[in-house]
N, C-alpha and C. Protein backbone atom coordinates (compact mmCIF):
# COMPACT_ATOMS: atom_id res chain seq x y z
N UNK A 1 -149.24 -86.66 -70.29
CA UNK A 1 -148.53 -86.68 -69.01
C UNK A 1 -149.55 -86.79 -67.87
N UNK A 2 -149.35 -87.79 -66.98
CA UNK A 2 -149.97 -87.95 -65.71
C UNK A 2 -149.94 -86.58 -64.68
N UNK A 3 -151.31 -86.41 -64.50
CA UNK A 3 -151.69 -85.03 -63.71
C UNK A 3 -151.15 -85.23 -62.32
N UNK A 4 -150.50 -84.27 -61.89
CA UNK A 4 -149.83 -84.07 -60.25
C UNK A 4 -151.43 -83.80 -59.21
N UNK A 5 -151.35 -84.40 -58.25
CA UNK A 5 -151.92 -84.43 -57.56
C UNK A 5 -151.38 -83.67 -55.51
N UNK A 6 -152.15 -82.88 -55.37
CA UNK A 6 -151.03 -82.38 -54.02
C UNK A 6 -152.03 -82.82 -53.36
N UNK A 7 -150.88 -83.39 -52.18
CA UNK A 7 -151.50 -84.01 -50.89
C UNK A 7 -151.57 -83.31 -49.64
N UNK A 8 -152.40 -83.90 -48.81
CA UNK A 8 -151.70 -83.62 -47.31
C UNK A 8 -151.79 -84.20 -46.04
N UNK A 9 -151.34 -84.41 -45.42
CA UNK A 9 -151.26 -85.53 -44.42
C UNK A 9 -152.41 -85.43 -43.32
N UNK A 10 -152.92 -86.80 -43.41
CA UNK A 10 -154.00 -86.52 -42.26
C UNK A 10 -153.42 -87.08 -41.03
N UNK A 11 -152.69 -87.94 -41.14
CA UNK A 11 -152.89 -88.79 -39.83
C UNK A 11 -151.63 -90.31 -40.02
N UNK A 12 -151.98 -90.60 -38.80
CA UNK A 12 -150.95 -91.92 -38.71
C UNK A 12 -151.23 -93.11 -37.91
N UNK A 13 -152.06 -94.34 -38.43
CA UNK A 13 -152.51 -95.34 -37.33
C UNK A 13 -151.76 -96.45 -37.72
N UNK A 14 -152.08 -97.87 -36.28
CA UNK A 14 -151.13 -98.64 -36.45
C UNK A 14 -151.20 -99.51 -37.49
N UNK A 15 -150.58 -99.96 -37.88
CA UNK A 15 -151.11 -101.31 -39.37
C UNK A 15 -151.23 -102.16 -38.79
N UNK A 16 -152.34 -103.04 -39.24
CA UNK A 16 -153.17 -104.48 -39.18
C UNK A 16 -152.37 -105.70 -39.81
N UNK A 17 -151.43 -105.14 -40.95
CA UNK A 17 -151.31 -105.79 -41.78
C UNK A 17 -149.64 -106.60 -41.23
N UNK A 18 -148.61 -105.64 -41.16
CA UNK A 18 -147.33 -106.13 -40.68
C UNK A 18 -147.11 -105.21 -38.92
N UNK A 19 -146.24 -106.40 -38.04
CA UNK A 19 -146.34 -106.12 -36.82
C UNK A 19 -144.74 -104.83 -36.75
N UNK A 20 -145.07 -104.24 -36.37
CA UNK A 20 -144.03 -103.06 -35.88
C UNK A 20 -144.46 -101.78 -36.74
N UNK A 21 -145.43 -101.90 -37.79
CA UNK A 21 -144.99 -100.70 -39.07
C UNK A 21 -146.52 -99.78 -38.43
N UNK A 22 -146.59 -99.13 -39.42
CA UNK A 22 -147.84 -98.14 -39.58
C UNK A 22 -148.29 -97.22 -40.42
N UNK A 23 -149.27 -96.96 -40.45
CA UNK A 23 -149.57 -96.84 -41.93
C UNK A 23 -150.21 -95.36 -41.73
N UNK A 24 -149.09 -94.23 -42.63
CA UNK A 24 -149.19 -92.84 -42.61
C UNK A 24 -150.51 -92.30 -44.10
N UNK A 25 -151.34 -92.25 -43.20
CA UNK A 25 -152.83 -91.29 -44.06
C UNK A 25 -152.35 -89.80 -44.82
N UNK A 26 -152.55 -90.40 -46.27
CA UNK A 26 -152.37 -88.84 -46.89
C UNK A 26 -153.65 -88.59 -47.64
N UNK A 27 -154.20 -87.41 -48.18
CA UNK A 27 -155.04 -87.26 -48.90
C UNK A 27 -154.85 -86.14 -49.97
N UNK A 28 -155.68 -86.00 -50.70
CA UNK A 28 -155.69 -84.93 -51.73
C UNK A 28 -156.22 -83.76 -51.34
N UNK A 29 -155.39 -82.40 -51.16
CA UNK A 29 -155.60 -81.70 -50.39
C UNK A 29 -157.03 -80.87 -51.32
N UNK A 30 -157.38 -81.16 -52.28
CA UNK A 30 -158.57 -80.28 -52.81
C UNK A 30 -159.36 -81.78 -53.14
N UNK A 31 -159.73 -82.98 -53.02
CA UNK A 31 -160.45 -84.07 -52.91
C UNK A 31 -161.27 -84.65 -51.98
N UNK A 32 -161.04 -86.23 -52.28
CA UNK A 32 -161.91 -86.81 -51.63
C UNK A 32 -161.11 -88.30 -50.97
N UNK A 33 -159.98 -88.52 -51.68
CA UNK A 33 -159.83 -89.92 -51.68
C UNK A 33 -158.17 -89.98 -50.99
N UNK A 34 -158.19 -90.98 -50.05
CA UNK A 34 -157.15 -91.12 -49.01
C UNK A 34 -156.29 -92.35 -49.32
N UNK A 35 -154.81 -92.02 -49.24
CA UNK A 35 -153.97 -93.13 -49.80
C UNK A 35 -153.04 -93.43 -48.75
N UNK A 36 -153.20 -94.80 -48.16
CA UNK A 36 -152.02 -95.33 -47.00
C UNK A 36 -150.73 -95.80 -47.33
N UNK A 37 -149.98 -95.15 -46.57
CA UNK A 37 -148.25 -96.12 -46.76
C UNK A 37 -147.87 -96.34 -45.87
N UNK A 38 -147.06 -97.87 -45.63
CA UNK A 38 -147.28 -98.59 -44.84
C UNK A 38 -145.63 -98.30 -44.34
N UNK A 39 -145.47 -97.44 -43.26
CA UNK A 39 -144.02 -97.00 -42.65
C UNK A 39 -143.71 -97.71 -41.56
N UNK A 40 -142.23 -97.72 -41.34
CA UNK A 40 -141.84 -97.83 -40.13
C UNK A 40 -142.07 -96.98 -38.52
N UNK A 41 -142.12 -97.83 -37.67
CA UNK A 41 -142.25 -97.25 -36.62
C UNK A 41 -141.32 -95.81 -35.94
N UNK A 42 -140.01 -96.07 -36.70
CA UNK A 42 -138.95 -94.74 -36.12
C UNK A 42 -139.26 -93.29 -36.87
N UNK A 43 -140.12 -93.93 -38.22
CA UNK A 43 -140.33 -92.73 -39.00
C UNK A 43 -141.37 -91.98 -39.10
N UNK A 44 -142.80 -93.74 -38.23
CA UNK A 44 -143.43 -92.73 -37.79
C UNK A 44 -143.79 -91.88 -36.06
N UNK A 45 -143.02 -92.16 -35.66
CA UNK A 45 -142.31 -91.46 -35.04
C UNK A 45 -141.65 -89.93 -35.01
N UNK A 46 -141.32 -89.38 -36.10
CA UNK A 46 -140.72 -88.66 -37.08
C UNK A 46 -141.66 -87.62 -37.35
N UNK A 47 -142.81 -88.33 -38.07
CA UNK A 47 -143.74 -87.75 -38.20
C UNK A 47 -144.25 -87.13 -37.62
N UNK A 48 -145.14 -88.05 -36.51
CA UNK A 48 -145.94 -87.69 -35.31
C UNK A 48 -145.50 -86.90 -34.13
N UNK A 49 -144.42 -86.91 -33.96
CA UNK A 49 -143.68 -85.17 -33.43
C UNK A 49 -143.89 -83.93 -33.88
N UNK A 50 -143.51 -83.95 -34.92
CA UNK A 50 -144.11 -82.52 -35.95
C UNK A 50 -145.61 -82.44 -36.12
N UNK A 51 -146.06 -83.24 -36.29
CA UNK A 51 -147.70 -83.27 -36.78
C UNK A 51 -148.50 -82.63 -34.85
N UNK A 52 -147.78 -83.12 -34.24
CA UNK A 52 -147.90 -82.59 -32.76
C UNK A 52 -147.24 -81.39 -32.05
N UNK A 53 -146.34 -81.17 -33.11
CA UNK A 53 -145.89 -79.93 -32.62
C UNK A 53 -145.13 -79.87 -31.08
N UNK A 54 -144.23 -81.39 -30.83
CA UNK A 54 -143.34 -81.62 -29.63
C UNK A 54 -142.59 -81.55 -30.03
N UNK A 55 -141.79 -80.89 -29.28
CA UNK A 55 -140.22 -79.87 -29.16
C UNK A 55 -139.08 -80.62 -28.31
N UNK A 56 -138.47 -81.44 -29.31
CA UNK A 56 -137.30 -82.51 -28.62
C UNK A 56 -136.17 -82.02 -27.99
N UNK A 57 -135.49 -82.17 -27.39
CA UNK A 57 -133.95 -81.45 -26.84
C UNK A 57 -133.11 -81.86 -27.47
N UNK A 58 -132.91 -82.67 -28.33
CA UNK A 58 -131.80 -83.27 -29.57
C UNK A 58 -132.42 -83.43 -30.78
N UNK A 59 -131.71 -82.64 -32.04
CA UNK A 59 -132.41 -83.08 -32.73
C UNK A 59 -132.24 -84.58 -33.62
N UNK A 60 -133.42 -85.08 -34.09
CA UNK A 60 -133.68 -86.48 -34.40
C UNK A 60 -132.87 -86.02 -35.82
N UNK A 61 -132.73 -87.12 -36.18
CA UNK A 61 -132.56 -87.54 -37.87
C UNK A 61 -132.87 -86.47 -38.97
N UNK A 62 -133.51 -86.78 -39.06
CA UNK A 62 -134.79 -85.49 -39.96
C UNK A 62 -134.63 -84.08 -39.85
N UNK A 63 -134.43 -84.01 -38.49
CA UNK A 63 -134.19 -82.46 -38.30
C UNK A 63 -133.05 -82.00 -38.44
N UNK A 64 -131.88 -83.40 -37.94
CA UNK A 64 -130.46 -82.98 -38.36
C UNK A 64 -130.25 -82.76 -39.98
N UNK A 65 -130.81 -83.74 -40.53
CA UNK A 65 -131.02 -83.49 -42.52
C UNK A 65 -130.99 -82.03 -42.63
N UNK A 66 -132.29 -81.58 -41.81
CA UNK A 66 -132.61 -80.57 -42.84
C UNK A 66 -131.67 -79.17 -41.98
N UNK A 67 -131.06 -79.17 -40.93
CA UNK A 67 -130.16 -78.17 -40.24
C UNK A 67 -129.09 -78.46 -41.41
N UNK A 68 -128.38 -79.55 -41.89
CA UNK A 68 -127.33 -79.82 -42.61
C UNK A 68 -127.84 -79.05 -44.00
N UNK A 69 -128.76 -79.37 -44.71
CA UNK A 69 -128.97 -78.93 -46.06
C UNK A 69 -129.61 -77.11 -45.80
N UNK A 70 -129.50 -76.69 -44.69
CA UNK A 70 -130.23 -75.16 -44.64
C UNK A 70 -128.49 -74.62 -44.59
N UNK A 71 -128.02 -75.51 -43.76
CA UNK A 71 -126.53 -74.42 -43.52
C UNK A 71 -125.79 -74.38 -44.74
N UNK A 72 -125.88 -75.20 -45.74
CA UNK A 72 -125.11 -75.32 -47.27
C UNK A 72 -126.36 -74.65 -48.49
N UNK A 73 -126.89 -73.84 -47.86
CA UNK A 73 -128.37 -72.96 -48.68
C UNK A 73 -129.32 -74.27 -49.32
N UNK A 74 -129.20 -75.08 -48.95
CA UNK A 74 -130.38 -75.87 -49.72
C UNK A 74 -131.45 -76.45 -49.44
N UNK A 75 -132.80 -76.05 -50.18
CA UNK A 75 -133.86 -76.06 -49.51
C UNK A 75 -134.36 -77.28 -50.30
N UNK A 76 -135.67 -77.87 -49.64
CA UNK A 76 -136.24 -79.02 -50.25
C UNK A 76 -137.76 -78.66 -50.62
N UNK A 77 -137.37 -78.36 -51.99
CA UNK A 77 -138.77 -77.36 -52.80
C UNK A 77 -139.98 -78.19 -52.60
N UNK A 78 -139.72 -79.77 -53.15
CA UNK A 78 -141.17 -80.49 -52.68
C UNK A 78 -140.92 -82.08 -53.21
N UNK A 79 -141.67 -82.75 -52.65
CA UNK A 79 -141.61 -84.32 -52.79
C UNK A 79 -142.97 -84.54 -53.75
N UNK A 80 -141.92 -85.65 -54.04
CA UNK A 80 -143.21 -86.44 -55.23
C UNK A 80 -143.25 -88.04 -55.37
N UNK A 81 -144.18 -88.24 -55.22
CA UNK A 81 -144.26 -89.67 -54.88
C UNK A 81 -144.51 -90.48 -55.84
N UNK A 82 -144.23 -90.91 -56.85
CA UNK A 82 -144.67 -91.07 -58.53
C UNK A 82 -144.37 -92.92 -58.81
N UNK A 83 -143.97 -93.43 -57.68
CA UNK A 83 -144.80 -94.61 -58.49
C UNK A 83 -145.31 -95.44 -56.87
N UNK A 84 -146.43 -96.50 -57.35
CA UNK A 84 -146.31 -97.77 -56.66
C UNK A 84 -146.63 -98.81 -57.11
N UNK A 85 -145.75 -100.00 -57.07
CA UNK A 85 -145.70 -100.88 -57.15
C UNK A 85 -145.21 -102.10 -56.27
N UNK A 86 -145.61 -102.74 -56.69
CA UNK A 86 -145.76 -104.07 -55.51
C UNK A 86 -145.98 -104.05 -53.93
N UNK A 87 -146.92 -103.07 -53.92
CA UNK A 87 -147.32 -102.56 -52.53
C UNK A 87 -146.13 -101.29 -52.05
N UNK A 88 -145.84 -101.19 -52.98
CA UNK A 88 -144.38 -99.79 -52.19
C UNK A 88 -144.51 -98.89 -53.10
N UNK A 89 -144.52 -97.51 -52.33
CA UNK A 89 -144.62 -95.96 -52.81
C UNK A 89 -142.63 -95.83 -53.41
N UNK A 90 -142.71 -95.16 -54.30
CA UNK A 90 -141.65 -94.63 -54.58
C UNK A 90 -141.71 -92.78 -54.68
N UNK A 91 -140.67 -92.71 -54.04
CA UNK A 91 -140.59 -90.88 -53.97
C UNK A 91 -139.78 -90.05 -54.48
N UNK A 92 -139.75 -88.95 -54.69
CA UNK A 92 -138.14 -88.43 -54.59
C UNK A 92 -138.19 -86.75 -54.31
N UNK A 93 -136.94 -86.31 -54.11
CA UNK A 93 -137.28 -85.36 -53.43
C UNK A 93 -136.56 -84.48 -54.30
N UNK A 94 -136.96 -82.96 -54.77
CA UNK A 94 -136.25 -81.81 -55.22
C UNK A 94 -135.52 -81.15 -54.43
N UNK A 95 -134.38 -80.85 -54.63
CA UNK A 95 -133.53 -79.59 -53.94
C UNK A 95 -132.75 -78.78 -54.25
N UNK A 96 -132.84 -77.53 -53.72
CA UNK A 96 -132.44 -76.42 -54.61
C UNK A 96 -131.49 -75.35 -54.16
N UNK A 97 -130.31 -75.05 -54.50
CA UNK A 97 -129.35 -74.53 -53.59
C UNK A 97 -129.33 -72.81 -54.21
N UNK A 98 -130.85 -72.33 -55.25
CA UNK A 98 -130.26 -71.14 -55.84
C UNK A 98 -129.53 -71.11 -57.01
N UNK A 99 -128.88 -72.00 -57.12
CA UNK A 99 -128.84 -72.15 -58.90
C UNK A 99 -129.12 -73.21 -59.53
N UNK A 100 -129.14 -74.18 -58.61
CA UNK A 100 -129.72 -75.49 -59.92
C UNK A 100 -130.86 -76.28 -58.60
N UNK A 101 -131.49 -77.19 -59.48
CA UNK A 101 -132.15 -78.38 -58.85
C UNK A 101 -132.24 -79.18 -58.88
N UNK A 102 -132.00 -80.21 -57.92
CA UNK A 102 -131.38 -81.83 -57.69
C UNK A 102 -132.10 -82.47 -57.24
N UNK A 103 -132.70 -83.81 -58.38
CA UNK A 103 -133.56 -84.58 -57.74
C UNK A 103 -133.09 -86.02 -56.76
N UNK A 104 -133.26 -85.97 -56.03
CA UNK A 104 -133.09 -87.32 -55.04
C UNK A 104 -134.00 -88.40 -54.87
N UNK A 105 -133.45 -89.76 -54.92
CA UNK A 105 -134.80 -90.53 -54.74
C UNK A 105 -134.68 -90.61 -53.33
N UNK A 106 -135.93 -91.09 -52.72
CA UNK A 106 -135.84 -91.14 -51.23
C UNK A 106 -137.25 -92.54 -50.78
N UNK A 107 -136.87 -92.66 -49.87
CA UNK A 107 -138.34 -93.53 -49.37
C UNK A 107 -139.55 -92.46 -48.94
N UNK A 108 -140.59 -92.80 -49.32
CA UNK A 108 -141.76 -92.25 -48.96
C UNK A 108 -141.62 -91.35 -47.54
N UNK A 109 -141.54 -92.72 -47.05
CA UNK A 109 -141.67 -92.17 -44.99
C UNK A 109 -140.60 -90.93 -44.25
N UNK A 110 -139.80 -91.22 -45.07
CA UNK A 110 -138.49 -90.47 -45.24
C UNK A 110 -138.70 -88.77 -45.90
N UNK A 111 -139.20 -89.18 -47.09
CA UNK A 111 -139.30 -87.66 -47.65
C UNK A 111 -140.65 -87.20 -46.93
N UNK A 112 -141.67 -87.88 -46.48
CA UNK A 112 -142.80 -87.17 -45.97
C UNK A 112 -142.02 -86.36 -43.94
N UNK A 113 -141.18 -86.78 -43.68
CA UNK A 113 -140.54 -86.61 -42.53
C UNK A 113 -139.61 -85.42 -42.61
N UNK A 114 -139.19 -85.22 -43.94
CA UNK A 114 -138.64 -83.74 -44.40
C UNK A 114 -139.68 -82.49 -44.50
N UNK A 115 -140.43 -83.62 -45.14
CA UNK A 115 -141.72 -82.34 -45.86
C UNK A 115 -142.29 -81.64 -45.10
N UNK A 116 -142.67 -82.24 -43.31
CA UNK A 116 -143.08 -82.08 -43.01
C UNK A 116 -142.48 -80.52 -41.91
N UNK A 117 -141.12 -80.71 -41.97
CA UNK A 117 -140.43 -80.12 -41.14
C UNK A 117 -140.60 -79.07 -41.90
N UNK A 118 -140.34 -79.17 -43.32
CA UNK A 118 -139.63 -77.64 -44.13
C UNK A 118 -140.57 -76.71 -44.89
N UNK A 119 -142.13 -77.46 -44.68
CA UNK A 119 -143.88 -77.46 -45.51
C UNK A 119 -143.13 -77.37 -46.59
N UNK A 120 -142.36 -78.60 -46.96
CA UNK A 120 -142.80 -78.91 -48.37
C UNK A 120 -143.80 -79.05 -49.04
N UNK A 121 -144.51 -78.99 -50.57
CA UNK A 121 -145.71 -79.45 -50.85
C UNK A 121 -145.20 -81.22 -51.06
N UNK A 122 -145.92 -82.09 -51.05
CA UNK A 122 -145.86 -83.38 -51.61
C UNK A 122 -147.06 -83.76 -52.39
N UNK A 123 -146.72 -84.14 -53.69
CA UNK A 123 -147.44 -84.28 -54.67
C UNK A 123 -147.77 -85.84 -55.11
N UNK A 124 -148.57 -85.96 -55.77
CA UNK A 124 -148.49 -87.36 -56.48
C UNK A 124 -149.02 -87.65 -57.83
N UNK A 125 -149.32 -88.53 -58.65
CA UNK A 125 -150.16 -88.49 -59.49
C UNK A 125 -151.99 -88.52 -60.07
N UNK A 126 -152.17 -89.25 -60.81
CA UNK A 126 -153.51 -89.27 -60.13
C UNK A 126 -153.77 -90.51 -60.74
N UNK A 127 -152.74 -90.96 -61.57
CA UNK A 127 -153.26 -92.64 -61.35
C UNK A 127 -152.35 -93.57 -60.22
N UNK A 128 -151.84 -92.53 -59.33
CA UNK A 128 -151.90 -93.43 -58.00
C UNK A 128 -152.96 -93.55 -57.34
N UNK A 129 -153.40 -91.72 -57.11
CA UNK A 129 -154.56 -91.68 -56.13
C UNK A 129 -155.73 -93.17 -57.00
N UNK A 130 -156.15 -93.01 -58.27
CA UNK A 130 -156.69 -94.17 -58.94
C UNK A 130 -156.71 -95.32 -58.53
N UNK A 131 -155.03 -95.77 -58.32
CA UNK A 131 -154.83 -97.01 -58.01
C UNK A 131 -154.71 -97.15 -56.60
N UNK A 132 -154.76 -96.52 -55.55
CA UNK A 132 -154.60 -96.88 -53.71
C UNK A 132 -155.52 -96.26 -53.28
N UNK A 133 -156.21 -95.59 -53.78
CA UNK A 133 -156.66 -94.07 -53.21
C UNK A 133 -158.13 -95.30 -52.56
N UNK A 134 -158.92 -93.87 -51.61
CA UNK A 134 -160.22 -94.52 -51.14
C UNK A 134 -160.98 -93.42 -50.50
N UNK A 135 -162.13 -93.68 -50.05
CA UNK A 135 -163.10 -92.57 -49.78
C UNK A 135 -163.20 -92.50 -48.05
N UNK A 136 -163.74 -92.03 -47.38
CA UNK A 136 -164.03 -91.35 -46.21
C UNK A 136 -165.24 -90.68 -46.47
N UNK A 137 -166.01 -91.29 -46.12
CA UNK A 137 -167.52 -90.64 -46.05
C UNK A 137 -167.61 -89.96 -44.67
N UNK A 138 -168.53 -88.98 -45.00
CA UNK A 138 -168.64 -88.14 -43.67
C UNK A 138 -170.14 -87.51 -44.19
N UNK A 139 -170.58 -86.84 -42.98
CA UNK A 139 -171.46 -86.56 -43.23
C UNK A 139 -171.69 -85.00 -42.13
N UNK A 140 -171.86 -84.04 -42.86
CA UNK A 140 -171.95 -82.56 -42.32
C UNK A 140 -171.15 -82.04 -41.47
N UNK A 141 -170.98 -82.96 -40.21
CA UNK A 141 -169.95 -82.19 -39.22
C UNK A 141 -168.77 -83.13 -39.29
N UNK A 142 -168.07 -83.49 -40.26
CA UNK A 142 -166.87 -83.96 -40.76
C UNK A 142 -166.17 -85.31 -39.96
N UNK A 143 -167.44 -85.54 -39.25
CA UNK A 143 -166.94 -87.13 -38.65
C UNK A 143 -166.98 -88.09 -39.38
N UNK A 144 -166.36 -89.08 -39.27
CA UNK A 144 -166.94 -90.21 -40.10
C UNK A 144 -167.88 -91.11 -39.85
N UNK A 145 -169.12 -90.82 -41.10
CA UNK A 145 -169.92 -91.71 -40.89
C UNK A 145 -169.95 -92.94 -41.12
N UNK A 146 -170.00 -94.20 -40.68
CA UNK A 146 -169.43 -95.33 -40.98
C UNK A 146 -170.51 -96.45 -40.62
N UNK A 147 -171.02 -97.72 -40.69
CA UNK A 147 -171.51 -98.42 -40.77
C UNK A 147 -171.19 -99.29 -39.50
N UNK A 148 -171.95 -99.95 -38.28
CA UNK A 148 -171.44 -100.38 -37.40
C UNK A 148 -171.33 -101.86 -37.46
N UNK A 149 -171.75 -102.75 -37.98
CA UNK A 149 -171.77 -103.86 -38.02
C UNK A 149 -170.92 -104.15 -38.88
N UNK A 150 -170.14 -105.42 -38.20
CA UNK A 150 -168.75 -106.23 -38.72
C UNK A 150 -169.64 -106.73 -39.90
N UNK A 151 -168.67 -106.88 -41.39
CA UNK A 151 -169.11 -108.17 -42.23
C UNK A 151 -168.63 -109.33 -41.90
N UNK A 152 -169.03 -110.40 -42.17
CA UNK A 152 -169.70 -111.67 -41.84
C UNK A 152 -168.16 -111.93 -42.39
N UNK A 153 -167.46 -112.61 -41.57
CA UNK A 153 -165.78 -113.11 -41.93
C UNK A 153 -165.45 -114.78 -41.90
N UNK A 154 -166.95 -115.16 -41.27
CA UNK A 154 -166.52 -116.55 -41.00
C UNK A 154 -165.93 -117.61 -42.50
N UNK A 155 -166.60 -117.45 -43.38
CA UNK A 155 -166.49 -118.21 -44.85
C UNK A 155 -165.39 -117.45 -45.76
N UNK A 156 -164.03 -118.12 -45.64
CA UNK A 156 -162.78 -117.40 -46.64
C UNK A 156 -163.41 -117.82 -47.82
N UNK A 157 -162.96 -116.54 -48.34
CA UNK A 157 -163.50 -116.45 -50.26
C UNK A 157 -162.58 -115.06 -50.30
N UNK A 158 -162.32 -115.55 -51.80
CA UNK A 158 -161.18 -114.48 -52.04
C UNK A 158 -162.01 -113.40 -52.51
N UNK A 159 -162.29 -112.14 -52.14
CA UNK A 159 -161.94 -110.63 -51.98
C UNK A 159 -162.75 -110.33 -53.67
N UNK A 160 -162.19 -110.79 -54.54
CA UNK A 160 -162.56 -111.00 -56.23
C UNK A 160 -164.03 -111.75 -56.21
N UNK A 161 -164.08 -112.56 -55.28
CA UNK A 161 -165.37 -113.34 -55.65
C UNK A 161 -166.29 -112.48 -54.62
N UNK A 162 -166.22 -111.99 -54.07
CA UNK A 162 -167.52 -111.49 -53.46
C UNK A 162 -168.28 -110.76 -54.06
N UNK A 163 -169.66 -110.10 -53.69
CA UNK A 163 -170.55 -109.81 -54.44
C UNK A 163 -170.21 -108.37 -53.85
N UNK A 164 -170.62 -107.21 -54.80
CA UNK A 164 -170.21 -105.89 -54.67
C UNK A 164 -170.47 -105.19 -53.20
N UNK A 165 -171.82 -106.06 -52.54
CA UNK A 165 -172.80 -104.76 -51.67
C UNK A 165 -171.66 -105.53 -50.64
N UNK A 166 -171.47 -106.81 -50.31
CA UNK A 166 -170.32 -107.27 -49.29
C UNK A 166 -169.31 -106.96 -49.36
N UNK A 167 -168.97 -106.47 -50.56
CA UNK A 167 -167.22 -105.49 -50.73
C UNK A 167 -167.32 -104.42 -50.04
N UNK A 168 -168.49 -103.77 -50.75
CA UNK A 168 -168.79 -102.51 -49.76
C UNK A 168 -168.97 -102.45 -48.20
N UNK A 169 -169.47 -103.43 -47.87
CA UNK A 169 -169.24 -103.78 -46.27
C UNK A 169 -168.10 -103.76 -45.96
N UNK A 170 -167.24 -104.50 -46.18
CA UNK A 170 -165.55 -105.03 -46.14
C UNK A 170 -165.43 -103.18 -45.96
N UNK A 171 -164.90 -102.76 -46.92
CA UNK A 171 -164.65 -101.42 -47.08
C UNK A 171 -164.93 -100.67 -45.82
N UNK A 172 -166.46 -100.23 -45.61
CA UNK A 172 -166.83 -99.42 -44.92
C UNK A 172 -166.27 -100.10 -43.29
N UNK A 173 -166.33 -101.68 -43.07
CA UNK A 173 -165.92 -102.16 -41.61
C UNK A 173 -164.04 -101.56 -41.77
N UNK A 174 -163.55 -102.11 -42.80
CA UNK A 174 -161.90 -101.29 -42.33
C UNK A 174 -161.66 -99.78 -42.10
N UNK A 175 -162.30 -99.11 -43.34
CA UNK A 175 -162.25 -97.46 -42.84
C UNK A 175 -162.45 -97.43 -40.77
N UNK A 176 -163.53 -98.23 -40.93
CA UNK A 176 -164.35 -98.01 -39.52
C UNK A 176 -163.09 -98.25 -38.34
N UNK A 177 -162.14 -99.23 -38.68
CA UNK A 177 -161.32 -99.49 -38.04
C UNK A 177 -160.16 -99.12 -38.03
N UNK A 178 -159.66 -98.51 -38.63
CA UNK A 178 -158.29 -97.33 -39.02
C UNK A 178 -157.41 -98.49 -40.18
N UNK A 179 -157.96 -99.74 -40.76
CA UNK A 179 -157.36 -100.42 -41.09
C UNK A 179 -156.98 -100.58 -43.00
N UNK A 180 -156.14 -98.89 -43.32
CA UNK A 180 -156.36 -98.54 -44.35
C UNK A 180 -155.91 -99.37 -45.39
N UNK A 181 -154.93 -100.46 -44.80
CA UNK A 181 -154.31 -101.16 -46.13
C UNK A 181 -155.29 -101.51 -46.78
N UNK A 182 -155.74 -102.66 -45.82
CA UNK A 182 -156.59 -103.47 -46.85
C UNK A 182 -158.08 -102.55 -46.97
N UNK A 183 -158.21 -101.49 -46.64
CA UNK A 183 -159.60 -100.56 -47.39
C UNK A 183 -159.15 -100.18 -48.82
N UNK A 184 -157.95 -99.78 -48.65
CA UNK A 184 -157.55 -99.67 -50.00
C UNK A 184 -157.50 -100.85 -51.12
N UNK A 185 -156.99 -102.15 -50.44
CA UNK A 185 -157.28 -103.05 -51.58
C UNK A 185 -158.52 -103.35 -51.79
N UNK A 186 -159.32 -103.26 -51.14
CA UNK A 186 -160.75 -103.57 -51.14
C UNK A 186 -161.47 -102.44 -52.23
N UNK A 187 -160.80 -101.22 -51.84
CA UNK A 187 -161.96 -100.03 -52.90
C UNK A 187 -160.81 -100.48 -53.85
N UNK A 188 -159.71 -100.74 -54.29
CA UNK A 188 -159.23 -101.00 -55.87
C UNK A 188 -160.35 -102.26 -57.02
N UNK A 189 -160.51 -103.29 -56.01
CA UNK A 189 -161.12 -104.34 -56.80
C UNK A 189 -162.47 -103.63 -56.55
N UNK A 190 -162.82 -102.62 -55.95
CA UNK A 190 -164.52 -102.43 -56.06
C UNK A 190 -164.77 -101.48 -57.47
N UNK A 191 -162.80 -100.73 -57.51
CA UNK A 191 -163.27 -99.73 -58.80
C UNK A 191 -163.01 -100.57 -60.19
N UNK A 192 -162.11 -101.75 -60.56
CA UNK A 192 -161.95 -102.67 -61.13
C UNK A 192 -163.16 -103.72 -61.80
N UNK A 193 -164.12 -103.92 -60.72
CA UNK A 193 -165.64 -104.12 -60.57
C UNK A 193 -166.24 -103.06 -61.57
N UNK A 194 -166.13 -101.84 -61.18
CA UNK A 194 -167.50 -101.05 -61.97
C UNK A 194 -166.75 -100.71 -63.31
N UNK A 195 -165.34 -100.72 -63.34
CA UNK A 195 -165.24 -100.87 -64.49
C UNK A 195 -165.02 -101.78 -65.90
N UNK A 196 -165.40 -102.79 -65.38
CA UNK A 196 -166.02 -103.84 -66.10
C UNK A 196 -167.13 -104.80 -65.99
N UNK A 197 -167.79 -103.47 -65.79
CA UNK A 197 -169.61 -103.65 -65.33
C UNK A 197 -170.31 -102.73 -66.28
């Protein structure tokens, strides 16, 4: 059985990749390696209220959920995010009214927008973190240390053909830029690389 992995949310920047969305930073809360999902703007939205700790005068969506499932005793024990494929997280959420527990599937952005309200834990596996996951180098006082110079973009070549130390550039210039999708595809084919090296 695939080992659970618990996360926790770092952060939320805009995506590079599709125009309106953004891409919510989670990590492994006893690790190293950071996995992006690529949300909508209303959810993250959702997020970034709570993660800020702003106090709305109506409540949003999310908060109405979870007023509805507290007044019928049911709590939302914890989310789990257990597959991705074709670029999309799949989730689902536990809930528990005191005598039994009901699993729900849910969208990622969605159950991380509960979780966040009710400190759910949210978990994952660890051949996700494997497969999306990526590093954040830092160095002593927990900034990121990062590499300043752009790699050389002028000559398209697909991503597979480059030579490792220019992957690693690629890599270190997107971290540098909040631009986690493609850091993540970039450290997958770099771990794909050493393991068939």
């Amino acid at each position: 059985m695939d080992e659970k992995v618990k996360l926790k949310i770092v952060g939320i920047s805009y995506s590079q990749i599709q125009t309106g969305a953004y891409a919510l930073i989670l990590a492994e809360e006893d690790g190293k390696y950071h996995i992006p999902v690529v949300i909508g703007a209303a959810e993250a939205q959702a997020i970034a209220i709570k993660m800020e700790k702003i106090s709305m005068p109506r409540p949003l969506t999310h908060d109405l959920t979870i007023s509805i499932t507290n007044a019928f005793g049911v709590q939302l024990k914890k989310v789990f995010i257990y597959k991705f494929e074709d670029g999309i997280f799949s989730s689902e959420l536990t809930l528990d009214d005191g005598n039994r527990q009901i699993i729900i599937d849910s969208r990622t952005s969605d159950a991380v927008a509960l979780a966040i309200r009710t400190n759910a834990p949210i978990y994952t596996t660890r051949n996700i973190i494997n497969e999306t996951g990526f590093i954040l180098e830092s160095k002593g006082d927990n900034k990121f240390a990062l590499e300043k110079n752009r790699p050389e973009d002028n000559i398209v070549t697909k991503l597979e053909d480059l030579p490792i130390d220019e992957l690693n550039k690629k890599l270190q210039y997107h971290i540098e830029q909040e631009e986690y999708e493609e850091a993540a595809i970039i450290s997958k084919i770099i771990k794909n690389r050493n393991l068939t090296t």
